[in-house]
PDB file of N, CA and C in Angstrom:
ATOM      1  N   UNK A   1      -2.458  30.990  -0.055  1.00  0.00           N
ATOM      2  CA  UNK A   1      -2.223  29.634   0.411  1.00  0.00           C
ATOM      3  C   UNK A   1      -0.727  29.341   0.238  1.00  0.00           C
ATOM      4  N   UNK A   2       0.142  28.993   1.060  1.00  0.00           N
ATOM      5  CA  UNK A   2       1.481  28.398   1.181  1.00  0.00           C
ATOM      6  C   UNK A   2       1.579  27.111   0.546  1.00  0.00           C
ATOM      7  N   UNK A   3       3.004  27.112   0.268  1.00  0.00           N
ATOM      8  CA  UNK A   3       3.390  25.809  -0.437  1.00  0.00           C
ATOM      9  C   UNK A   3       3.203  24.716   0.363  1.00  0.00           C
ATOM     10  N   UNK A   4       3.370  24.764   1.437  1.00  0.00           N
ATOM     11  CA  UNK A   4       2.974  23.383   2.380  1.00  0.00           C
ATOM     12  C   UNK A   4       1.589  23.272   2.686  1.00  0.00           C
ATOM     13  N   UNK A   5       0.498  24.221   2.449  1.00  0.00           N
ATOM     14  CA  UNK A   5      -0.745  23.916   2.430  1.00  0.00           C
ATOM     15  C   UNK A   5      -0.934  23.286   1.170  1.00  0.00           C
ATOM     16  N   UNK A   6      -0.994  23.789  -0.084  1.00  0.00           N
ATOM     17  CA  UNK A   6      -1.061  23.072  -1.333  1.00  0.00           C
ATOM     18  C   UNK A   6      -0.328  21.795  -1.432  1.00  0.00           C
ATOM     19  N   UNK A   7       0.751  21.444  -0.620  1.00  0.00           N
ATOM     20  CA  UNK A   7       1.589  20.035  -1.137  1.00  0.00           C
ATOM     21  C   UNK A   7       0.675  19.558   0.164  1.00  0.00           C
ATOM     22  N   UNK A   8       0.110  19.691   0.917  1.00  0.00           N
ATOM     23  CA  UNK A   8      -0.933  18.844   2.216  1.00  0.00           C
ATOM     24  C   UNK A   8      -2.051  18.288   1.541  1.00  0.00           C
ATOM     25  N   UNK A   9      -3.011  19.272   0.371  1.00  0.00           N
ATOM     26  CA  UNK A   9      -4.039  19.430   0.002  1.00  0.00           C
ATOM     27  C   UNK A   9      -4.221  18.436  -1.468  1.00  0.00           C
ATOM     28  N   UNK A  10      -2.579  18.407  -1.862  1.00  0.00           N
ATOM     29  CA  UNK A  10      -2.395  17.107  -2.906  1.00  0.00           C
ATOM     30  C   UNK A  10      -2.492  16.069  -2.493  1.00  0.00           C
ATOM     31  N   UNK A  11      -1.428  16.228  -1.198  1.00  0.00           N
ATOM     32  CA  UNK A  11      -1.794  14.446  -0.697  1.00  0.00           C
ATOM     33  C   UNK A  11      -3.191  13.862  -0.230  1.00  0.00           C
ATOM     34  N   UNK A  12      -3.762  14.778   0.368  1.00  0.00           N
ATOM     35  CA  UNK A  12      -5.065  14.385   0.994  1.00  0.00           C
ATOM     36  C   UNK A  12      -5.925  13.643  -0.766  1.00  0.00           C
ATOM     37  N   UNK A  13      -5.720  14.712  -1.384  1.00  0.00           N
ATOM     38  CA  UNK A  13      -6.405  14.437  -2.868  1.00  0.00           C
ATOM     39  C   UNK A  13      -6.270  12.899  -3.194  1.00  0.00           C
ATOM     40  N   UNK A  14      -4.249  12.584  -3.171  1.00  0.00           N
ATOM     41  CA  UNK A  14      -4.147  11.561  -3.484  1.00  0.00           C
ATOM     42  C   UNK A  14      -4.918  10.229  -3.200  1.00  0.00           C
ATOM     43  N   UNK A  15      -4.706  10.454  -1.383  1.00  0.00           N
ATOM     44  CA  UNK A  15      -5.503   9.134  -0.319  1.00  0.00           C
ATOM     45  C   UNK A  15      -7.196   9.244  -1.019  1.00  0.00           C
ATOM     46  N   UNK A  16      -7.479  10.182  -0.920  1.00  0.00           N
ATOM     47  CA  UNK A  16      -9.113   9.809  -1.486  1.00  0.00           C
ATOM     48  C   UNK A  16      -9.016   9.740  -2.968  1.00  0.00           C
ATOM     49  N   UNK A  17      -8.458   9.877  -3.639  1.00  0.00           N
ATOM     50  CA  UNK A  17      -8.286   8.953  -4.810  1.00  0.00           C
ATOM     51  C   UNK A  17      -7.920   7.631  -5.470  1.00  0.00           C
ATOM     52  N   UNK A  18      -6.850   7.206  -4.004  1.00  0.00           N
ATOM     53  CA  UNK A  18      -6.882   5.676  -3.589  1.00  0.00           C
ATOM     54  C   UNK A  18      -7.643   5.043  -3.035  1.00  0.00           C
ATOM     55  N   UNK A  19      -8.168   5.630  -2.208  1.00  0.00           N
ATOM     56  CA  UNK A  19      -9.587   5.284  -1.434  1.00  0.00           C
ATOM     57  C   UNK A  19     -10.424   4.790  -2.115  1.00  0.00           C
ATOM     58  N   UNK A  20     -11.042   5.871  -3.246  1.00  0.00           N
ATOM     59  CA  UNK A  20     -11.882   5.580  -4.408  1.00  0.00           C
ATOM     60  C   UNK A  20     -11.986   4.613  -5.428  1.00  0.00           C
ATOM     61  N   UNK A  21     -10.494   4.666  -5.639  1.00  0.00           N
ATOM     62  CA  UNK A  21     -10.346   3.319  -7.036  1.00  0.00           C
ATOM     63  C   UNK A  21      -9.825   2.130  -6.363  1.00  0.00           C
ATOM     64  N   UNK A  22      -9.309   1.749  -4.959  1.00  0.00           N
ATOM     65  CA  UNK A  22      -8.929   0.898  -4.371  1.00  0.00           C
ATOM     66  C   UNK A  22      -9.393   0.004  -3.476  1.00  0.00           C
ATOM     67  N   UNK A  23      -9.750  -1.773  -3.827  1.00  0.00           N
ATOM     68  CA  UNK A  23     -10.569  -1.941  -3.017  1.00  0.00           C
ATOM     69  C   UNK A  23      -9.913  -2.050  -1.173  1.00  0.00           C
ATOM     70  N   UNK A  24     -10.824  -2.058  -0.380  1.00  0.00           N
ATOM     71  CA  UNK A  24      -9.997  -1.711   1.373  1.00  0.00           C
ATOM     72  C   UNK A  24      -9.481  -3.368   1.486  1.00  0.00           C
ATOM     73  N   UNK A  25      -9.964  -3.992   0.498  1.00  0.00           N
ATOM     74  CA  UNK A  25      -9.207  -5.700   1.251  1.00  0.00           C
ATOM     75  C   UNK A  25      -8.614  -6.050   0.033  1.00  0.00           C
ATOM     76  N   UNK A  26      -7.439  -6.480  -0.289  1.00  0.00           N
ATOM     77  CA  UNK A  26      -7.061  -6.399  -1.653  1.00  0.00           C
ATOM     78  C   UNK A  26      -5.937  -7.894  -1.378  1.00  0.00           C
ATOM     79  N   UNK A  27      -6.262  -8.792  -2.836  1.00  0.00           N
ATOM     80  CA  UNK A  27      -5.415  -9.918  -2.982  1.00  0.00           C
ATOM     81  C   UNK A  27      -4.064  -9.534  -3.117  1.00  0.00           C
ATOM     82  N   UNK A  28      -3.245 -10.641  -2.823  1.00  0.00           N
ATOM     83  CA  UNK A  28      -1.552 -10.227  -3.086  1.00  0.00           C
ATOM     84  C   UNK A  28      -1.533  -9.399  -4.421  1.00  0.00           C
ATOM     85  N   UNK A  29      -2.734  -9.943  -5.519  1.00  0.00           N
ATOM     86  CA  UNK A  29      -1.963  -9.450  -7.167  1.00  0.00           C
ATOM     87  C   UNK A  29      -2.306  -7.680  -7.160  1.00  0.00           C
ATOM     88  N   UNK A  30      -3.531  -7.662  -6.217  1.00  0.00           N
ATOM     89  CA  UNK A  30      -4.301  -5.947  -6.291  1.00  0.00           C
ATOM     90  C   UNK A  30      -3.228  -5.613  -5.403  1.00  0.00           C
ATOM     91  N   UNK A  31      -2.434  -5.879  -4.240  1.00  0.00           N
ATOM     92  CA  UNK A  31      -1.651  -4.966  -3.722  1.00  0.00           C
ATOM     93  C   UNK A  31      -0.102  -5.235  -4.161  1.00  0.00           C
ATOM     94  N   UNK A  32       0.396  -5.976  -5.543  1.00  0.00           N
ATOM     95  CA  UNK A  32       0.962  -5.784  -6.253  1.00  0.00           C
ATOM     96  C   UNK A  32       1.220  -4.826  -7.708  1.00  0.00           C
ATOM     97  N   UNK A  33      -0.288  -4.504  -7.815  1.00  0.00           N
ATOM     98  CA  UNK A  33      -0.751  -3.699  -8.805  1.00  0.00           C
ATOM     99  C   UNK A  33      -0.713  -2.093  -8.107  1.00  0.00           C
ATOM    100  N   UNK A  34      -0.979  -2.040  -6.732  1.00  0.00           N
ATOM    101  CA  UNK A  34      -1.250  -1.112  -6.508  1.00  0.00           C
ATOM    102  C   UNK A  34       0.459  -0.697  -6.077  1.00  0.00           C
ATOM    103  N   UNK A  35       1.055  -1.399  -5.836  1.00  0.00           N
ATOM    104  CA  UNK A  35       2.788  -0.840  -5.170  1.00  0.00           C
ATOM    105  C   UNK A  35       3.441  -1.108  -6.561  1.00  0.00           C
ATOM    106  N   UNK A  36       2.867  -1.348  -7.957  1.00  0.00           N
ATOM    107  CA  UNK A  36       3.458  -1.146  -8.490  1.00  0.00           C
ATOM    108  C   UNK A  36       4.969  -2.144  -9.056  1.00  0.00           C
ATOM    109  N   UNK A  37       5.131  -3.452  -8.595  1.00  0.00           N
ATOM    110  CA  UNK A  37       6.053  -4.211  -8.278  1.00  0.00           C
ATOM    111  C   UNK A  37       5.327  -5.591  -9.321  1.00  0.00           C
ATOM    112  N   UNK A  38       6.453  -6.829  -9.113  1.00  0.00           N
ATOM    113  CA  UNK A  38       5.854  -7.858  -9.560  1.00  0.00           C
ATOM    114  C   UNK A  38       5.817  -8.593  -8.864  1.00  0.00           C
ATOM    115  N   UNK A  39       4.611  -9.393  -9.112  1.00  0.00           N
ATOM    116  CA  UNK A  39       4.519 -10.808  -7.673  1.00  0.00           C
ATOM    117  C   UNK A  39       5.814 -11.609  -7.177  1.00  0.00           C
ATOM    118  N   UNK A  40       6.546 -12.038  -7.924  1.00  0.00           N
ATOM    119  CA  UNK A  40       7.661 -12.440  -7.639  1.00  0.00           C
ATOM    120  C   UNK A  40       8.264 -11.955  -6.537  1.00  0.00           C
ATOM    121  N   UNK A  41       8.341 -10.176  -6.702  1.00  0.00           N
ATOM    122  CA  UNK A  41       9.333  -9.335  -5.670  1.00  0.00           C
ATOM    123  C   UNK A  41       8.580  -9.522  -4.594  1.00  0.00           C
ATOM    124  N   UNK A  42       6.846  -9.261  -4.843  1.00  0.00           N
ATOM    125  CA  UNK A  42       6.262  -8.979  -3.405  1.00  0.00           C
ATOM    126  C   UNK A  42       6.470 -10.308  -2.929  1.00  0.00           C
ATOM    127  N   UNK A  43       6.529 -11.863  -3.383  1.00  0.00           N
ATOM    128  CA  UNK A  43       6.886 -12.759  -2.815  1.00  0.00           C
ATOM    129  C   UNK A  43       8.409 -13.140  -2.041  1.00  0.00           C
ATOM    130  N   UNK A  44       9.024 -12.333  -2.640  1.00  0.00           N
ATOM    131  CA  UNK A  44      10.555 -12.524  -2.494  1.00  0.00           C
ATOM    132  C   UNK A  44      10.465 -11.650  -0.771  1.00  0.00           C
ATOM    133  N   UNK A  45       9.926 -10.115  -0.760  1.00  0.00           N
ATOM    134  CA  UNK A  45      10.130  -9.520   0.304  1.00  0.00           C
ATOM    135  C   UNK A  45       8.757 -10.262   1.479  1.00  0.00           C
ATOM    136  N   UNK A  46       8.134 -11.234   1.476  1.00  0.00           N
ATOM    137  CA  UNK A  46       7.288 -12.110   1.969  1.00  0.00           C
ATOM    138  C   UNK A  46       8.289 -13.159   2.920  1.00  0.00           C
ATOM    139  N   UNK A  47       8.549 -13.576   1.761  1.00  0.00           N
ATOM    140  CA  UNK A  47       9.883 -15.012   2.069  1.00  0.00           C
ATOM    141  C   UNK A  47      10.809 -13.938   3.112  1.00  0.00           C
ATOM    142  N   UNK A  48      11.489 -12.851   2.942  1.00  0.00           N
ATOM    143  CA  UNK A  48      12.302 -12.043   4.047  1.00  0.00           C
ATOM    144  C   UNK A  48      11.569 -11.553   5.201  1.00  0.00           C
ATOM    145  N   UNK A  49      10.406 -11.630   5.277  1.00  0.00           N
ATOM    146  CA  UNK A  49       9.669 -10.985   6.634  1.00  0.00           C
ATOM    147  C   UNK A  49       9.532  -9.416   6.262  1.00  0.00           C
ATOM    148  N   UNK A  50       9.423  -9.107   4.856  1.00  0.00           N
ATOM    149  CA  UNK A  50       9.180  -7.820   4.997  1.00  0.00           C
ATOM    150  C   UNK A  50       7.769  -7.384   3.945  1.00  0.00           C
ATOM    151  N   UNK A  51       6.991  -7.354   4.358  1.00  0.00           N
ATOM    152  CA  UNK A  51       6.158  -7.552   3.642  1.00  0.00           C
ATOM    153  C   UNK A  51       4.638  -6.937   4.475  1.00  0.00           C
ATOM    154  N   UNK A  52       3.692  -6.571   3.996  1.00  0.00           N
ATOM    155  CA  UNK A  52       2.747  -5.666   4.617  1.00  0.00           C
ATOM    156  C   UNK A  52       1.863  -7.013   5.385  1.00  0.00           C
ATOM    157  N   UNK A  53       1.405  -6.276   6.585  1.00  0.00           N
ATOM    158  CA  UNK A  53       0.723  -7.586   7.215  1.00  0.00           C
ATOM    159  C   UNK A  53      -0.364  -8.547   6.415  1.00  0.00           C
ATOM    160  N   UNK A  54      -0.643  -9.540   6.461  1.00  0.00           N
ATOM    161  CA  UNK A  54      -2.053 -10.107   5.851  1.00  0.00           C
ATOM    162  C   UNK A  54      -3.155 -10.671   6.868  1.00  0.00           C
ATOM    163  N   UNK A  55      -4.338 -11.010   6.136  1.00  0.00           N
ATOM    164  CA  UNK A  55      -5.251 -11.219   7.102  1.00  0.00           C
ATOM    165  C   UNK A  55      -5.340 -12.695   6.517  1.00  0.00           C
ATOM    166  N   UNK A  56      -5.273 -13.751   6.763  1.00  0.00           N
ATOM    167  CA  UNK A  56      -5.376 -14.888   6.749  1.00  0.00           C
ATOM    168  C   UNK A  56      -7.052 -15.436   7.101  1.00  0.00           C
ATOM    169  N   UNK A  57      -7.972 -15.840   6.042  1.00  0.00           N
ATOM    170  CA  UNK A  57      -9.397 -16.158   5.995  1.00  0.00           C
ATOM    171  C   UNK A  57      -9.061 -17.803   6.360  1.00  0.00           C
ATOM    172  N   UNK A  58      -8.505 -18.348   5.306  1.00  0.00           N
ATOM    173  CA  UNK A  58      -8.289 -19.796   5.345  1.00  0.00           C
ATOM    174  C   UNK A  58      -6.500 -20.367   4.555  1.00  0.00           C
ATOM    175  N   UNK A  59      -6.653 -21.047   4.776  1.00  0.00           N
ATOM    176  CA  UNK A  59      -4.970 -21.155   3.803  1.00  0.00           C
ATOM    177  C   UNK A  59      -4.608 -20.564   2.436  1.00  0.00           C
ATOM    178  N   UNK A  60      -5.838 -20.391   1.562  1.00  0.00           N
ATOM    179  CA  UNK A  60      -5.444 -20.213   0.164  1.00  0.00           C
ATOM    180  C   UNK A  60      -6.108 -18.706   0.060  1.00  0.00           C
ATOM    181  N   UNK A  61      -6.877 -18.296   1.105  1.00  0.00           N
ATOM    182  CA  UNK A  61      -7.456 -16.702   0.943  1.00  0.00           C
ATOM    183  C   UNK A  61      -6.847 -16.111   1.853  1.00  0.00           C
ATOM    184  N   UNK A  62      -6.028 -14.916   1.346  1.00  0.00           N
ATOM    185  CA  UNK A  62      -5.325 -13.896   1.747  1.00  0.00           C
ATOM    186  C   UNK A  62      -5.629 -12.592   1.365  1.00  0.00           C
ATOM    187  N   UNK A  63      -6.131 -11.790   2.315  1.00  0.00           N
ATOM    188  CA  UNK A  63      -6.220  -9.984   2.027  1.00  0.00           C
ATOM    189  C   UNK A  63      -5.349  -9.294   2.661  1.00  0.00           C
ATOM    190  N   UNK A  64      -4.940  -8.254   2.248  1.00  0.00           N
ATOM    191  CA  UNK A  64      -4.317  -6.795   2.913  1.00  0.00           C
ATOM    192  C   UNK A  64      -5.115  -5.360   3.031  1.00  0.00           C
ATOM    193  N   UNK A  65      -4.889  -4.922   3.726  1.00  0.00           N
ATOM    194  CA  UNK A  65      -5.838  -4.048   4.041  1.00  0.00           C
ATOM    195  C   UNK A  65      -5.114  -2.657   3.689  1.00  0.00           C
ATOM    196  N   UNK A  66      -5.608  -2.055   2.883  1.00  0.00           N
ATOM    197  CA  UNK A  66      -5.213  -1.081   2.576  1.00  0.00           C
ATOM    198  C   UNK A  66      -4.490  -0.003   3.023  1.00  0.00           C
ATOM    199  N   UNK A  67      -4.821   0.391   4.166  1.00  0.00           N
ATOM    200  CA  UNK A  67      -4.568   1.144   5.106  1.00  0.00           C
ATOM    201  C   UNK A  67      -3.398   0.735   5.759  1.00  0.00           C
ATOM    202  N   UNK A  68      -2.972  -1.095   6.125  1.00  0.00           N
ATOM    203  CA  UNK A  68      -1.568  -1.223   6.585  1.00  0.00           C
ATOM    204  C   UNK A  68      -0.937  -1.297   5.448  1.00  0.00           C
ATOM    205  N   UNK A  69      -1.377  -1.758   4.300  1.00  0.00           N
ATOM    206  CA  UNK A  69      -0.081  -1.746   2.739  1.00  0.00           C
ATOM    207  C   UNK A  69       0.610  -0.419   2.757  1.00  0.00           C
ATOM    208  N   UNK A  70      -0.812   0.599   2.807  1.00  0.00           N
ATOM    209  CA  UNK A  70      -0.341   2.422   2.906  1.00  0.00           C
ATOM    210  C   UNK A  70       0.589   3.026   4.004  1.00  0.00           C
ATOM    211  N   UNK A  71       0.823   1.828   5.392  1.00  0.00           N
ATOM    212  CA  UNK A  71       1.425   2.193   6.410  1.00  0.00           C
ATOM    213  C   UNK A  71       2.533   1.846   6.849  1.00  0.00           C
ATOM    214  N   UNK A  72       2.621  -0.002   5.757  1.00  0.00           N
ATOM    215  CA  UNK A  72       3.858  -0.522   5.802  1.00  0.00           C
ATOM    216  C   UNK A  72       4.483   0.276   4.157  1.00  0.00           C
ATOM    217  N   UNK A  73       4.409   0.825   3.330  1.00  0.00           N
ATOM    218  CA  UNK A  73       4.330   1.259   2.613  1.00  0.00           C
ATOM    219  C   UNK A  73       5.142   2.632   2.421  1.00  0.00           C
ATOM    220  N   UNK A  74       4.675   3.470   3.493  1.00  0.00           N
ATOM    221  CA  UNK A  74       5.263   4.952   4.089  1.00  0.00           C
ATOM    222  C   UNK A  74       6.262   4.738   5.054  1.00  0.00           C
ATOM    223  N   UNK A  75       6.773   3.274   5.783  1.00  0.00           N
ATOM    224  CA  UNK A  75       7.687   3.446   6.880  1.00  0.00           C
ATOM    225  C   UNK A  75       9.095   2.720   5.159  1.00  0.00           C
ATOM    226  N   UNK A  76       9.019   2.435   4.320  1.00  0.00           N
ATOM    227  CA  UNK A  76       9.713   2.372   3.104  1.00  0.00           C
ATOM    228  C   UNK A  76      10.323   4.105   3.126  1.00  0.00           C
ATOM    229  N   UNK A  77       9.710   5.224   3.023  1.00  0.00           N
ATOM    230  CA  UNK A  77      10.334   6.314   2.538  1.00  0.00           C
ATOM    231  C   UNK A  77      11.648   6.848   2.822  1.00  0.00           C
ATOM    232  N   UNK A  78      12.049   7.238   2.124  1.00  0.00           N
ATOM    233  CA  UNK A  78      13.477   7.729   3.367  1.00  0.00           C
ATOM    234  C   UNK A  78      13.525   9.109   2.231  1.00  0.00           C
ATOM    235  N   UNK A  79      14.449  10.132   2.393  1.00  0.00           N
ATOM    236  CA  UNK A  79      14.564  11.377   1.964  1.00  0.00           C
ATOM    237  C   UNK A  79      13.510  12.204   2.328  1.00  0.00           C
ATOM    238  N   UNK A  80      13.761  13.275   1.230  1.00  0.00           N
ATOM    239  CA  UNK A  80      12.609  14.748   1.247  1.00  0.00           C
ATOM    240  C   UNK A  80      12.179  14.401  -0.096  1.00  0.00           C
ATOM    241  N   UNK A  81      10.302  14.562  -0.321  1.00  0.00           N
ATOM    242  CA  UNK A  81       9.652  14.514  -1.342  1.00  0.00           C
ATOM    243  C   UNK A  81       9.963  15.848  -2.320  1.00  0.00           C
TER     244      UNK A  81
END
């Protein structure tokens, strides 16, 4: 097995390990917990327009969906892992 099969076969590991412990609709604080940041910042990059989409239920209920946090999330990367 090649090194780029094994570094493919981690990441896949990773996503279904986020998958697993992560719920798919998650409040600002769970997709603050999950990027690792503090509410403040994720509010600060909110207030700038940069910020992962939300799904708006009613004014005071807000989810993100996992899958765009993971997508606005990965267009963040820049370099070689």
């Amino acid at each position: 097995m090649s090194t780029d099969e094994i570094r493919a076969l981690e990441r896949r590991i990773e996503d279904l390990e986020t998958q697993i412990t992560t719920p798919k609709l998650m409040t600002p604080r769970q997709v603050c917990d999950f990027l690792q940041i503090s509410e403040r910042q994720f509010y600060e990059w909110k207030r700038a327009g940069d910020s992962p989409p939300a799904i708006y239920w009613s004014e005071r209920t807000v989810r993100y969906d996992l899958d765009a946090v993971m997508a606005w999330a990965k267009q963040k990367e820049v370099g070689q892992a």
